[in-house]
PDB file of N, CA and C in Angstrom:
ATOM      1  N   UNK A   1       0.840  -1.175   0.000  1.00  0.00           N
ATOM      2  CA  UNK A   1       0.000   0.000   0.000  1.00  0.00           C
ATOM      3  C   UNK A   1       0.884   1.237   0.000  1.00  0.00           C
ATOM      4  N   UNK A   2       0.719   2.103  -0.952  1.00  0.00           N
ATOM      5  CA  UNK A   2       1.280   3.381  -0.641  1.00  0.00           C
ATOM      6  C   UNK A   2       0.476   4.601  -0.485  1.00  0.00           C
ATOM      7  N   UNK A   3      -0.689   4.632  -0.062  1.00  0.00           N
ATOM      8  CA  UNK A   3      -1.354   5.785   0.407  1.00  0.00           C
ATOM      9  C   UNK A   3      -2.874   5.439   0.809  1.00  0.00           C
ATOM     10  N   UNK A   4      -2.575   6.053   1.985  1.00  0.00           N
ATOM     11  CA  UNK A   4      -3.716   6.231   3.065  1.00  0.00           C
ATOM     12  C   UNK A   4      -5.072   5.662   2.760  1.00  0.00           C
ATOM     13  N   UNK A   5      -5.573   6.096   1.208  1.00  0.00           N
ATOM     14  CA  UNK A   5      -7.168   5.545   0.812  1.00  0.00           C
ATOM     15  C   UNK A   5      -6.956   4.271   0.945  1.00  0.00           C
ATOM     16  N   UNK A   6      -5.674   3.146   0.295  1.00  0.00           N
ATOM     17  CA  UNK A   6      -5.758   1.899   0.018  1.00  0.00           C
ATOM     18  C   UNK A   6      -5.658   1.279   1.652  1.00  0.00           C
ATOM     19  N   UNK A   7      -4.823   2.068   2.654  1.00  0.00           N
ATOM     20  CA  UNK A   7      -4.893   1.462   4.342  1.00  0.00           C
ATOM     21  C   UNK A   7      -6.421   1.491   4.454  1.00  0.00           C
ATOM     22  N   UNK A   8      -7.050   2.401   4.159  1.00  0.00           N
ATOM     23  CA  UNK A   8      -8.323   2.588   4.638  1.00  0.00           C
ATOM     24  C   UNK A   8      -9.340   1.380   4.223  1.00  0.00           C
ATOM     25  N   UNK A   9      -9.399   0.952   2.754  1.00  0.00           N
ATOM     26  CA  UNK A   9     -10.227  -0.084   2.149  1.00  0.00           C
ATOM     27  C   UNK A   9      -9.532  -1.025   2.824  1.00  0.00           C
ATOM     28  N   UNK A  10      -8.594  -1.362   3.060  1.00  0.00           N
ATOM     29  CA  UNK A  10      -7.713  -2.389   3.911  1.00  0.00           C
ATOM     30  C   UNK A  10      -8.347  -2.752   5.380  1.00  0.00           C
ATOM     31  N   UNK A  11      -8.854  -1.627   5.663  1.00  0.00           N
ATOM     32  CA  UNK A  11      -9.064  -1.209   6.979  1.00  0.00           C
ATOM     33  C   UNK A  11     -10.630  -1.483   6.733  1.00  0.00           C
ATOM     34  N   UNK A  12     -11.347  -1.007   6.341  1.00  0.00           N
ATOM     35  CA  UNK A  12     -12.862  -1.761   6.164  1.00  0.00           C
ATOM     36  C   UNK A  12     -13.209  -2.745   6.032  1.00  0.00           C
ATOM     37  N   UNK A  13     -12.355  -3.691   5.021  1.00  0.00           N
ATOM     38  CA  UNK A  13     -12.501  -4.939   4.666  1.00  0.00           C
ATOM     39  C   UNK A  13     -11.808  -6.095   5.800  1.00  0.00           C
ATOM     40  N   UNK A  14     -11.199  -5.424   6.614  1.00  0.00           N
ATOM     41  CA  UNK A  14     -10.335  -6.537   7.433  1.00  0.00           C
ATOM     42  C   UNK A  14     -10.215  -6.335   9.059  1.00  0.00           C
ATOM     43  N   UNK A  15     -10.801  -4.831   8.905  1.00  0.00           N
ATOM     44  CA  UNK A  15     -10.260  -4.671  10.914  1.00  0.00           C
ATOM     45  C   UNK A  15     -11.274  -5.472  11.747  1.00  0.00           C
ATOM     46  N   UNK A  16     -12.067  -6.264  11.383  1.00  0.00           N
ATOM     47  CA  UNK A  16     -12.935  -6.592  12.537  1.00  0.00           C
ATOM     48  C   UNK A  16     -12.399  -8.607  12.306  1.00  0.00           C
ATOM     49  N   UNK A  17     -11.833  -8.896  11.231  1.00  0.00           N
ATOM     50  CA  UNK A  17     -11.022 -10.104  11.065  1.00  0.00           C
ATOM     51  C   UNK A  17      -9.752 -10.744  11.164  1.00  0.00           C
ATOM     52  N   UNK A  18      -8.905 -10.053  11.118  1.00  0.00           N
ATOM     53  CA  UNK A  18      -7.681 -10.140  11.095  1.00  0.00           C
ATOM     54  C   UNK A  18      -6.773  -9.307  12.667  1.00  0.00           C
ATOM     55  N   UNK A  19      -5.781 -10.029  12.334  1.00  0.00           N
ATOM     56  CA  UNK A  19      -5.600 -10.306  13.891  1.00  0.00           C
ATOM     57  C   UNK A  19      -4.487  -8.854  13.633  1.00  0.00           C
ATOM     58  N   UNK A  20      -3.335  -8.555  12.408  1.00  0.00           N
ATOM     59  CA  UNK A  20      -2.399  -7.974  12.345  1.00  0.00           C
ATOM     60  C   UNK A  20      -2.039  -7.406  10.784  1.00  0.00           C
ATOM     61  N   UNK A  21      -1.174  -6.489  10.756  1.00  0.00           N
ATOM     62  CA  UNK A  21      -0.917  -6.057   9.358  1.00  0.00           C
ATOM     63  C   UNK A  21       0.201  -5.662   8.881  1.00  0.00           C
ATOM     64  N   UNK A  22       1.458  -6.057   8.510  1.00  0.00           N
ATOM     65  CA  UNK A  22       2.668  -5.508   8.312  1.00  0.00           C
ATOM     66  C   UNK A  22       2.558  -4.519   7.126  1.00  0.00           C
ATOM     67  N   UNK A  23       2.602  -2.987   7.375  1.00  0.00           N
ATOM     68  CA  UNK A  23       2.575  -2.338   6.083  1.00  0.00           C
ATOM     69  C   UNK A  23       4.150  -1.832   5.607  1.00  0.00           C
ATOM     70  N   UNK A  24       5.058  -2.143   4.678  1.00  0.00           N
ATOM     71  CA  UNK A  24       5.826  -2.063   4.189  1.00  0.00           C
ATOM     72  C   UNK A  24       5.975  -0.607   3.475  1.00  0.00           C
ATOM     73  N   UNK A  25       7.093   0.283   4.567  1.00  0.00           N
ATOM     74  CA  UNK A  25       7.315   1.347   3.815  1.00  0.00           C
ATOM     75  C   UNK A  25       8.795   1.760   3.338  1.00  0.00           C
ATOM     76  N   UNK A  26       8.884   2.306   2.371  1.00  0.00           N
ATOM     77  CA  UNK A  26      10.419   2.875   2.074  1.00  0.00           C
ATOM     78  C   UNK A  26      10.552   4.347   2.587  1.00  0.00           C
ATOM     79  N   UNK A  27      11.944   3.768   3.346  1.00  0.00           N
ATOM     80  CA  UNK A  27      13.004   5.221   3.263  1.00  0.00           C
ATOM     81  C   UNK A  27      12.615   6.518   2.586  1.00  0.00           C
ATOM     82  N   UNK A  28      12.530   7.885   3.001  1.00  0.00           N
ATOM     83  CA  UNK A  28      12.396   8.628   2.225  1.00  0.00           C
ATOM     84  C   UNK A  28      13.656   9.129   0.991  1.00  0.00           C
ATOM     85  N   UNK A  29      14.522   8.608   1.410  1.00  0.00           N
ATOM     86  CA  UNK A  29      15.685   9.087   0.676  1.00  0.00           C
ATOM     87  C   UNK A  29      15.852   8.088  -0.680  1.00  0.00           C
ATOM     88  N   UNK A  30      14.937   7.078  -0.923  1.00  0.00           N
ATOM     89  CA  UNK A  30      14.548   6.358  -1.577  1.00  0.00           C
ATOM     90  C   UNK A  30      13.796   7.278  -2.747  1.00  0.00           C
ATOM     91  N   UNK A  31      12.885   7.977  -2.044  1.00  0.00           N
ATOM     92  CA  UNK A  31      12.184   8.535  -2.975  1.00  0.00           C
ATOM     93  C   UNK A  31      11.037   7.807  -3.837  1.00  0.00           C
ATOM     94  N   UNK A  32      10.904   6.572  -3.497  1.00  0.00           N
ATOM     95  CA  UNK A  32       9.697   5.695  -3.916  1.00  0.00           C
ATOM     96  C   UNK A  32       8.844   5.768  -2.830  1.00  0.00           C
ATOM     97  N   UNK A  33       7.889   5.258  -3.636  1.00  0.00           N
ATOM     98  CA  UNK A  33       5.945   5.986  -3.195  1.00  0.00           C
ATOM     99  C   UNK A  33       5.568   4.785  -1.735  1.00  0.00           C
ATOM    100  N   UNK A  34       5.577   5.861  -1.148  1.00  0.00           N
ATOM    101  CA  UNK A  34       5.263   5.147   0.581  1.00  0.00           C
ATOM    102  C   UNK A  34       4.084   5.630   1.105  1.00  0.00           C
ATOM    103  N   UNK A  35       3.389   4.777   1.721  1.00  0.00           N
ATOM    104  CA  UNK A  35       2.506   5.745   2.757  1.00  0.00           C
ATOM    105  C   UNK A  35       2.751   6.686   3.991  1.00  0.00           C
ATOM    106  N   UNK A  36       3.000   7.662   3.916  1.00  0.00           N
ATOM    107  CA  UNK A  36       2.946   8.313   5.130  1.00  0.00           C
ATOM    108  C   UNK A  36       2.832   7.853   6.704  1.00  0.00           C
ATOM    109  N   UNK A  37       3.509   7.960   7.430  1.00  0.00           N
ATOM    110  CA  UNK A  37       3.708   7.617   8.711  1.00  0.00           C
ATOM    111  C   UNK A  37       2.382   7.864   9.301  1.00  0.00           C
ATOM    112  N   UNK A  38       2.576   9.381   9.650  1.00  0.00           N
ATOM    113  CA  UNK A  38       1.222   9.836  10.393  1.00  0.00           C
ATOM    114  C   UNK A  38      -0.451   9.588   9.658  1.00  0.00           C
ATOM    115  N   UNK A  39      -0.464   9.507   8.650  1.00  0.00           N
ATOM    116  CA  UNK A  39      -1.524   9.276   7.575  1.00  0.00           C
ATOM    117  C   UNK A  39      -1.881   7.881   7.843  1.00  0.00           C
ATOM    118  N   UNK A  40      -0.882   6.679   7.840  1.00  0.00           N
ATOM    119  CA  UNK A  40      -1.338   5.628   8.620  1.00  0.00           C
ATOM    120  C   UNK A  40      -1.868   5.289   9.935  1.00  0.00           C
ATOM    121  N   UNK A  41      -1.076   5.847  10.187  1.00  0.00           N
ATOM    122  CA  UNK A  41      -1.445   5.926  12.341  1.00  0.00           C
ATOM    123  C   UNK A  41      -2.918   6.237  11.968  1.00  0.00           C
ATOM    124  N   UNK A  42      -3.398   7.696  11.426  1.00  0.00           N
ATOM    125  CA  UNK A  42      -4.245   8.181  12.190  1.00  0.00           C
ATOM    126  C   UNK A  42      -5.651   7.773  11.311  1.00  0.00           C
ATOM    127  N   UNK A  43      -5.742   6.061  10.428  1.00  0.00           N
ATOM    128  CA  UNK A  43      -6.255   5.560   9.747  1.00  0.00           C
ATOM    129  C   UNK A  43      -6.738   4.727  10.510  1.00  0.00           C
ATOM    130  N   UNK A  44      -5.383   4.008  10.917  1.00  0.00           N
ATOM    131  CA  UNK A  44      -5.502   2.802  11.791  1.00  0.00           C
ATOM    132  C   UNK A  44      -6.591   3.286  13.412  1.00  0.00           C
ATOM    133  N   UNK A  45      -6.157   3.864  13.683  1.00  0.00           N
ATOM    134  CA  UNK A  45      -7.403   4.953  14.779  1.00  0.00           C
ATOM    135  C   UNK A  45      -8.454   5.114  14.545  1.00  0.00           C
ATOM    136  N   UNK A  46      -8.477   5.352  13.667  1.00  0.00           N
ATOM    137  CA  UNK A  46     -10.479   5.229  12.683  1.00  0.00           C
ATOM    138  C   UNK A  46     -11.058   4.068  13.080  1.00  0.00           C
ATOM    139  N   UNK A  47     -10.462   2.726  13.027  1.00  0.00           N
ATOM    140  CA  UNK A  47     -10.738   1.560  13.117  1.00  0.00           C
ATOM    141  C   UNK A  47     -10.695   0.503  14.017  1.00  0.00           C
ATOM    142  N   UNK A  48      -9.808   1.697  15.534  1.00  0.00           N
ATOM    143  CA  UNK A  48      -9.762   0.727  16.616  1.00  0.00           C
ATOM    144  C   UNK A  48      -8.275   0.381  16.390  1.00  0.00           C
ATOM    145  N   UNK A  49      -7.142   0.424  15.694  1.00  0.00           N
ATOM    146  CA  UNK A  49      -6.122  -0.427  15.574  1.00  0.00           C
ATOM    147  C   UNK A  49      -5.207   0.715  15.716  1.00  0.00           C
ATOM    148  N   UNK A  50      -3.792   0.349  16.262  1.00  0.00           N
ATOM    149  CA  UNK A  50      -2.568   0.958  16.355  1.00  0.00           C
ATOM    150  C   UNK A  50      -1.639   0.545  16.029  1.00  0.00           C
ATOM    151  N   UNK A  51      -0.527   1.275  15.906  1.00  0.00           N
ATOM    152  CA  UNK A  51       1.052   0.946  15.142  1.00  0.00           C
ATOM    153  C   UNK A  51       1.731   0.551  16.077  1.00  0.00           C
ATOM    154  N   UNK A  52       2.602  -0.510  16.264  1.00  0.00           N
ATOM    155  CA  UNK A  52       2.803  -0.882  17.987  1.00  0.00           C
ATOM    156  C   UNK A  52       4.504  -2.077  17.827  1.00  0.00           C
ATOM    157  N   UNK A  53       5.033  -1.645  16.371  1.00  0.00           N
ATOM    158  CA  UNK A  53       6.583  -2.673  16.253  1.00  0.00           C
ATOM    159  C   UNK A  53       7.036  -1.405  14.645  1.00  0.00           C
ATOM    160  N   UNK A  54       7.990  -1.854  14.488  1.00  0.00           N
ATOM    161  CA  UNK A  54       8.980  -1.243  13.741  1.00  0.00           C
ATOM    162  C   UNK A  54       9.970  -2.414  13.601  1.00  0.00           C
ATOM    163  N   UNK A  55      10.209  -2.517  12.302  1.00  0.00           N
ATOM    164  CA  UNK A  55      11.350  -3.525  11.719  1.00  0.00           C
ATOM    165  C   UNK A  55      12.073  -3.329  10.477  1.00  0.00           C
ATOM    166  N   UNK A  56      13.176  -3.190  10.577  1.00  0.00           N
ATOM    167  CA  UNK A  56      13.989  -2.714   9.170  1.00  0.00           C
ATOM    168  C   UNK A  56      13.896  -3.338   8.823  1.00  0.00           C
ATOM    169  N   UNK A  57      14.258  -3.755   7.114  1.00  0.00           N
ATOM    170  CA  UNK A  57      13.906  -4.591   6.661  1.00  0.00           C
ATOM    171  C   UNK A  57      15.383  -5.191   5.470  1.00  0.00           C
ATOM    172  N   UNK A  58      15.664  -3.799   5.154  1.00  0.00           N
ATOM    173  CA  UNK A  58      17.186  -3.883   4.085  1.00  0.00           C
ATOM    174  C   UNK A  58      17.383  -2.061   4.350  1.00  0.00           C
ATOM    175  N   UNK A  59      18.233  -1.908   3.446  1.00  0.00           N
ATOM    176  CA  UNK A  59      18.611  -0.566   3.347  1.00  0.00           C
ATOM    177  C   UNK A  59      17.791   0.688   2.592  1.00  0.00           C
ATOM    178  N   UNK A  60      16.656  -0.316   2.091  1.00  0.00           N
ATOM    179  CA  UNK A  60      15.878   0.605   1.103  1.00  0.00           C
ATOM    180  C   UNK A  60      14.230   0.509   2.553  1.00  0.00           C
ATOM    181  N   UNK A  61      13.862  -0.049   2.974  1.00  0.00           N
ATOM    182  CA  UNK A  61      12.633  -0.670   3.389  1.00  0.00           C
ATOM    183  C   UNK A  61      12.694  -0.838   4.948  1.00  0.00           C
ATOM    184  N   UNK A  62      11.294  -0.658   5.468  1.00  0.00           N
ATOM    185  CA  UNK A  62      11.172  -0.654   7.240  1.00  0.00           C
ATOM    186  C   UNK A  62       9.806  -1.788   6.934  1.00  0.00           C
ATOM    187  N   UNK A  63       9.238  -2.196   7.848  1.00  0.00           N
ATOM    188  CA  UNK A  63       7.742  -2.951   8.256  1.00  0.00           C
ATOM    189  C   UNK A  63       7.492  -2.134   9.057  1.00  0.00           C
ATOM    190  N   UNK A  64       6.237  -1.676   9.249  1.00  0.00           N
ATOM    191  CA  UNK A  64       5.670  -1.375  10.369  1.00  0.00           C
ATOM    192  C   UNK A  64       4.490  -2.043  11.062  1.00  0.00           C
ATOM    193  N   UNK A  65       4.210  -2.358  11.908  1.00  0.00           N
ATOM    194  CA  UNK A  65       3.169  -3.598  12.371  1.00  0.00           C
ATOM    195  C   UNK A  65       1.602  -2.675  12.987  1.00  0.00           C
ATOM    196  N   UNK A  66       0.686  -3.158  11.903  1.00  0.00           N
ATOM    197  CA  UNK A  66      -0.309  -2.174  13.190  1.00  0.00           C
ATOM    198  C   UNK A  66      -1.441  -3.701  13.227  1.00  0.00           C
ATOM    199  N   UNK A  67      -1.976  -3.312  14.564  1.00  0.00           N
ATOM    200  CA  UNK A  67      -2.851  -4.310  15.262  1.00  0.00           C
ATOM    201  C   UNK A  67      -4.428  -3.634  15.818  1.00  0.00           C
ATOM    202  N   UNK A  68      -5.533  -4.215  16.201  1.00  0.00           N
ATOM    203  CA  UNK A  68      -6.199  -3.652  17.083  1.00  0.00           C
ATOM    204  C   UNK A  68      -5.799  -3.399  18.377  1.00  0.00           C
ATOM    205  N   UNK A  69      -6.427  -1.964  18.582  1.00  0.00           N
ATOM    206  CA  UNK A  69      -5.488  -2.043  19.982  1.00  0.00           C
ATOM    207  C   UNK A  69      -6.609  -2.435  21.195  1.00  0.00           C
ATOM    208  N   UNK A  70      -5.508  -3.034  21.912  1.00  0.00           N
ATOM    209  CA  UNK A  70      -6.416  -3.742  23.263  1.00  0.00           C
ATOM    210  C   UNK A  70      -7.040  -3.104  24.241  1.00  0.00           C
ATOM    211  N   UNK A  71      -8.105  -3.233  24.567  1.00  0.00           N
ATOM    212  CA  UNK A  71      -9.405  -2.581  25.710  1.00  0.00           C
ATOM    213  C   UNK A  71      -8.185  -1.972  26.832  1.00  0.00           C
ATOM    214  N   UNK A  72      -8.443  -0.962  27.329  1.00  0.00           N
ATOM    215  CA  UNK A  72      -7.986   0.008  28.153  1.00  0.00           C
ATOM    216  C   UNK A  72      -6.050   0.166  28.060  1.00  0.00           C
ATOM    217  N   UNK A  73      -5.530   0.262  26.886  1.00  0.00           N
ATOM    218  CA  UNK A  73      -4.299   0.391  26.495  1.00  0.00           C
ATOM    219  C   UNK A  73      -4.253   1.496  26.489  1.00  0.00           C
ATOM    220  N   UNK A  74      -2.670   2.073  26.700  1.00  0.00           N
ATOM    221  CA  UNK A  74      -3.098   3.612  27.406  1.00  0.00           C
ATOM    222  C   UNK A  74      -2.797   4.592  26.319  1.00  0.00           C
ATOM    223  N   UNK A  75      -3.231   5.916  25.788  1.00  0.00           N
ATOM    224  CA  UNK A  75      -3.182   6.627  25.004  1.00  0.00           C
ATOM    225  C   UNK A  75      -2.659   7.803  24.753  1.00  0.00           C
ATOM    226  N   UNK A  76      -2.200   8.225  24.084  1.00  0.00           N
ATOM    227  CA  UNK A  76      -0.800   9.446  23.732  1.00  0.00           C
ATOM    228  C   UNK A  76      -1.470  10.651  23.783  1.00  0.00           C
ATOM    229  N   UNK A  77      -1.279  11.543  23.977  1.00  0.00           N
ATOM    230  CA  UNK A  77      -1.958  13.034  23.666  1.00  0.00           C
ATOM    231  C   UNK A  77      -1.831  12.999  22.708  1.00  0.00           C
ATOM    232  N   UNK A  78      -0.997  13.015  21.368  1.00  0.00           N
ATOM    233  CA  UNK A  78      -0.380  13.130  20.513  1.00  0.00           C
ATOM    234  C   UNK A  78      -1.371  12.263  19.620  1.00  0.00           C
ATOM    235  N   UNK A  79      -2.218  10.577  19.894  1.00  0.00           N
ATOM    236  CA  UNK A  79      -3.044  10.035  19.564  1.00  0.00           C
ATOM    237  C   UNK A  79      -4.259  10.536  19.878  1.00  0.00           C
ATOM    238  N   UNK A  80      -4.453  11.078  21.004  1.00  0.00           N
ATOM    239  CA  UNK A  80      -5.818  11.378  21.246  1.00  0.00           C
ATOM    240  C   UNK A  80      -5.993  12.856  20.219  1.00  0.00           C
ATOM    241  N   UNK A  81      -5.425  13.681  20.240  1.00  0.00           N
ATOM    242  CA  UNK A  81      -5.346  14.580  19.112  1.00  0.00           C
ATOM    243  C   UNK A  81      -5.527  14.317  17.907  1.00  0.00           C
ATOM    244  N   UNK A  82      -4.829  13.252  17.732  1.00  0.00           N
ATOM    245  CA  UNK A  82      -5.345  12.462  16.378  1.00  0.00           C
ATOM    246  C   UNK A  82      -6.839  12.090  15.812  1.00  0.00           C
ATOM    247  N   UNK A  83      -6.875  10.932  16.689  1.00  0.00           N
ATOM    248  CA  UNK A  83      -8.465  11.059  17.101  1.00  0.00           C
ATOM    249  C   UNK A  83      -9.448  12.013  17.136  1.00  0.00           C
ATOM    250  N   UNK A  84      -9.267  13.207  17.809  1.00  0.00           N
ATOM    251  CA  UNK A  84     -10.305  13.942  17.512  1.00  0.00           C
ATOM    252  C   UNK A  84      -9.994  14.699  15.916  1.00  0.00           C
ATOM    253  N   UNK A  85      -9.238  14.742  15.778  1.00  0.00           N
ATOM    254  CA  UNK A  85      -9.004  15.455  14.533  1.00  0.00           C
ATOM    255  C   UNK A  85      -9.491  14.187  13.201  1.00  0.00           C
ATOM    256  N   UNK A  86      -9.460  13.294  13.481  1.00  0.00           N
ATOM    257  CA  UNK A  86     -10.535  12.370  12.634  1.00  0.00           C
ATOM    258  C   UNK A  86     -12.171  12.320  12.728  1.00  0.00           C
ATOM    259  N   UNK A  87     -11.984  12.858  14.075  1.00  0.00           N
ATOM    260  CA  UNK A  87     -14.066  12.689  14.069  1.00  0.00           C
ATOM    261  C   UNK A  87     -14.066  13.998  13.527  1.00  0.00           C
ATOM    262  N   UNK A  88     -13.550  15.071  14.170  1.00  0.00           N
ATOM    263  CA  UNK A  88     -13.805  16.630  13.047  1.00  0.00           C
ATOM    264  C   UNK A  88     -13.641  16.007  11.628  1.00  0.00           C
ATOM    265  N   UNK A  89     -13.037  15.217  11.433  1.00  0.00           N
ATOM    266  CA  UNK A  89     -13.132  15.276   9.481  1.00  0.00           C
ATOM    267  C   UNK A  89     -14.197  14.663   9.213  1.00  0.00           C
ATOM    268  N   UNK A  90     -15.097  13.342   9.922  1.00  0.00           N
ATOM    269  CA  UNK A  90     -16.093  12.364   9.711  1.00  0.00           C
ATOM    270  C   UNK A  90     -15.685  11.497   8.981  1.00  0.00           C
ATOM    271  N   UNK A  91     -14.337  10.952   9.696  1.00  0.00           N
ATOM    272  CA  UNK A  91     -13.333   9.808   9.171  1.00  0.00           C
ATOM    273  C   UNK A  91     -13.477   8.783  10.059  1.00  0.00           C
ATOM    274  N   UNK A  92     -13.567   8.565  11.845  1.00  0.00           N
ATOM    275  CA  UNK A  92     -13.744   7.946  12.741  1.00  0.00           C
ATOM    276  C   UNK A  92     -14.780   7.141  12.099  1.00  0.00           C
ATOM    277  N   UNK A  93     -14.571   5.834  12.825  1.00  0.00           N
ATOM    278  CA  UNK A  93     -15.362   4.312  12.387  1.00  0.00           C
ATOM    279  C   UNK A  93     -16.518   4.458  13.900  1.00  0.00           C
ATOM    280  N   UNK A  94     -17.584   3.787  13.713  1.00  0.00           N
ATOM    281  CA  UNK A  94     -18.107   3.086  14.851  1.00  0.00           C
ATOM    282  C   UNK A  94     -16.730   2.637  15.639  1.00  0.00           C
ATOM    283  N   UNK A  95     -16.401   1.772  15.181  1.00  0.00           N
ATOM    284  CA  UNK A  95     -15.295   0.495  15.413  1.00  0.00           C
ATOM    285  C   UNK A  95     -14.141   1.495  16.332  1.00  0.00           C
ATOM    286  N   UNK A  96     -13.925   2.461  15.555  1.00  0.00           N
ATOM    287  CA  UNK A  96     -12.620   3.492  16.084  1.00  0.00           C
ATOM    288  C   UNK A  96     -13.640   3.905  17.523  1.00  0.00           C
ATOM    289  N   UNK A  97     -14.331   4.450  17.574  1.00  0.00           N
ATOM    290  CA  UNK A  97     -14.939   5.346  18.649  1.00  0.00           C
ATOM    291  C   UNK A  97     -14.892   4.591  19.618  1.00  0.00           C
ATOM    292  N   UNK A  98     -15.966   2.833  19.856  1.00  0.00           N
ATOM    293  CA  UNK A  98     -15.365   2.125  20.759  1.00  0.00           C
ATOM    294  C   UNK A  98     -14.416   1.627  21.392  1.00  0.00           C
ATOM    295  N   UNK A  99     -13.309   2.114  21.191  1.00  0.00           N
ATOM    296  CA  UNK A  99     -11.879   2.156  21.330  1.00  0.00           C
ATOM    297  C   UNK A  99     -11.522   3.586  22.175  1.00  0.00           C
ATOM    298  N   UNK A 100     -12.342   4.622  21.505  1.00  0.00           N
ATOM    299  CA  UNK A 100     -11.191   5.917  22.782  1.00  0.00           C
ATOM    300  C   UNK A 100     -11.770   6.132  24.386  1.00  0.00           C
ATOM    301  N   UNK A 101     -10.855   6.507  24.529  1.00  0.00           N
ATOM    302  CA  UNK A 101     -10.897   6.385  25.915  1.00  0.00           C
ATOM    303  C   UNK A 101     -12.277   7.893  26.174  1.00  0.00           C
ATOM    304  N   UNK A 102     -12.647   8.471  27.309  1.00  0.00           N
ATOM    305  CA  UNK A 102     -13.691   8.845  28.058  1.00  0.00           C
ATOM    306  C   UNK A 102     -13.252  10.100  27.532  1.00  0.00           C
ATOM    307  N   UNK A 103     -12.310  10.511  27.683  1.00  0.00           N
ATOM    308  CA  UNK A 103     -11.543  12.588  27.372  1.00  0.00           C
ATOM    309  C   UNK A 103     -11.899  12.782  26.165  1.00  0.00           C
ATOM    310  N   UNK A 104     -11.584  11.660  25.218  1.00  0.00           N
ATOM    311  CA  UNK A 104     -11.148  12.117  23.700  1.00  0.00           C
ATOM    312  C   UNK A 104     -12.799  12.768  23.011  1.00  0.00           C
ATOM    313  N   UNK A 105     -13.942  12.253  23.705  1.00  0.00           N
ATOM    314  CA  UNK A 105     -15.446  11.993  23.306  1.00  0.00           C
ATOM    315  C   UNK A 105     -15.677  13.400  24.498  1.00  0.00           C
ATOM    316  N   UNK A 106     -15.403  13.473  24.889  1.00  0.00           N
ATOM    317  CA  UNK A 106     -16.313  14.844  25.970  1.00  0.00           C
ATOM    318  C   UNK A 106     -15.625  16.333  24.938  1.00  0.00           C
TER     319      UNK A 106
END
């Protein structure tokens, strides 16, 4: 996947089945077509799931691992910001909302 819409259909079709997701990105100095760091994260949040391993892979390539994240796992300002800045767009899932914690919704 290299951009955010294709995490997202990824993300409809699979977050309530699948247990995990290695999304494969390149180096920027590569200069080949990656998905965005933060653009993923704050996809995977829509849907209940988080980015939670990092793995190089060669000199061109990283993995990044995102999962659902588990009932009362604790949350970043930095994520919860995220979060709301997805329900302001009307990007947040059902699926995502049952997931934030009590602050992020008031």
């Amino acid at each position: 996947m290299t951009n955010r819409d294709d995490f997202r259909k990824w993300l409809i079709e699979n977050h309530q089945n699948k247990k995990e997701i290695w999304l494969i990105r390149y180096k920027k100095a590569t200069k080949k077509p990656s998905i965005d760091y933060v653009e993923a994260v704050e996809e995977a949040i829509c849907f209940g799931w988080i980015d939670n391993l990092e793995k190089g892979m060669d000199a061109e390539r990283f993995a990044l691992r995102f999962s659902p994240r588990k009932p009362k796992s604790n949350w970043t300002n930095t994520n919860k910001d995220r979060a709301r800045k997805m329900i302001a767009e009307g990007r947040m899932t059902p699926a995502g909302k049952a997931t934030l914690p009590p602050d992020v919704l008031s």
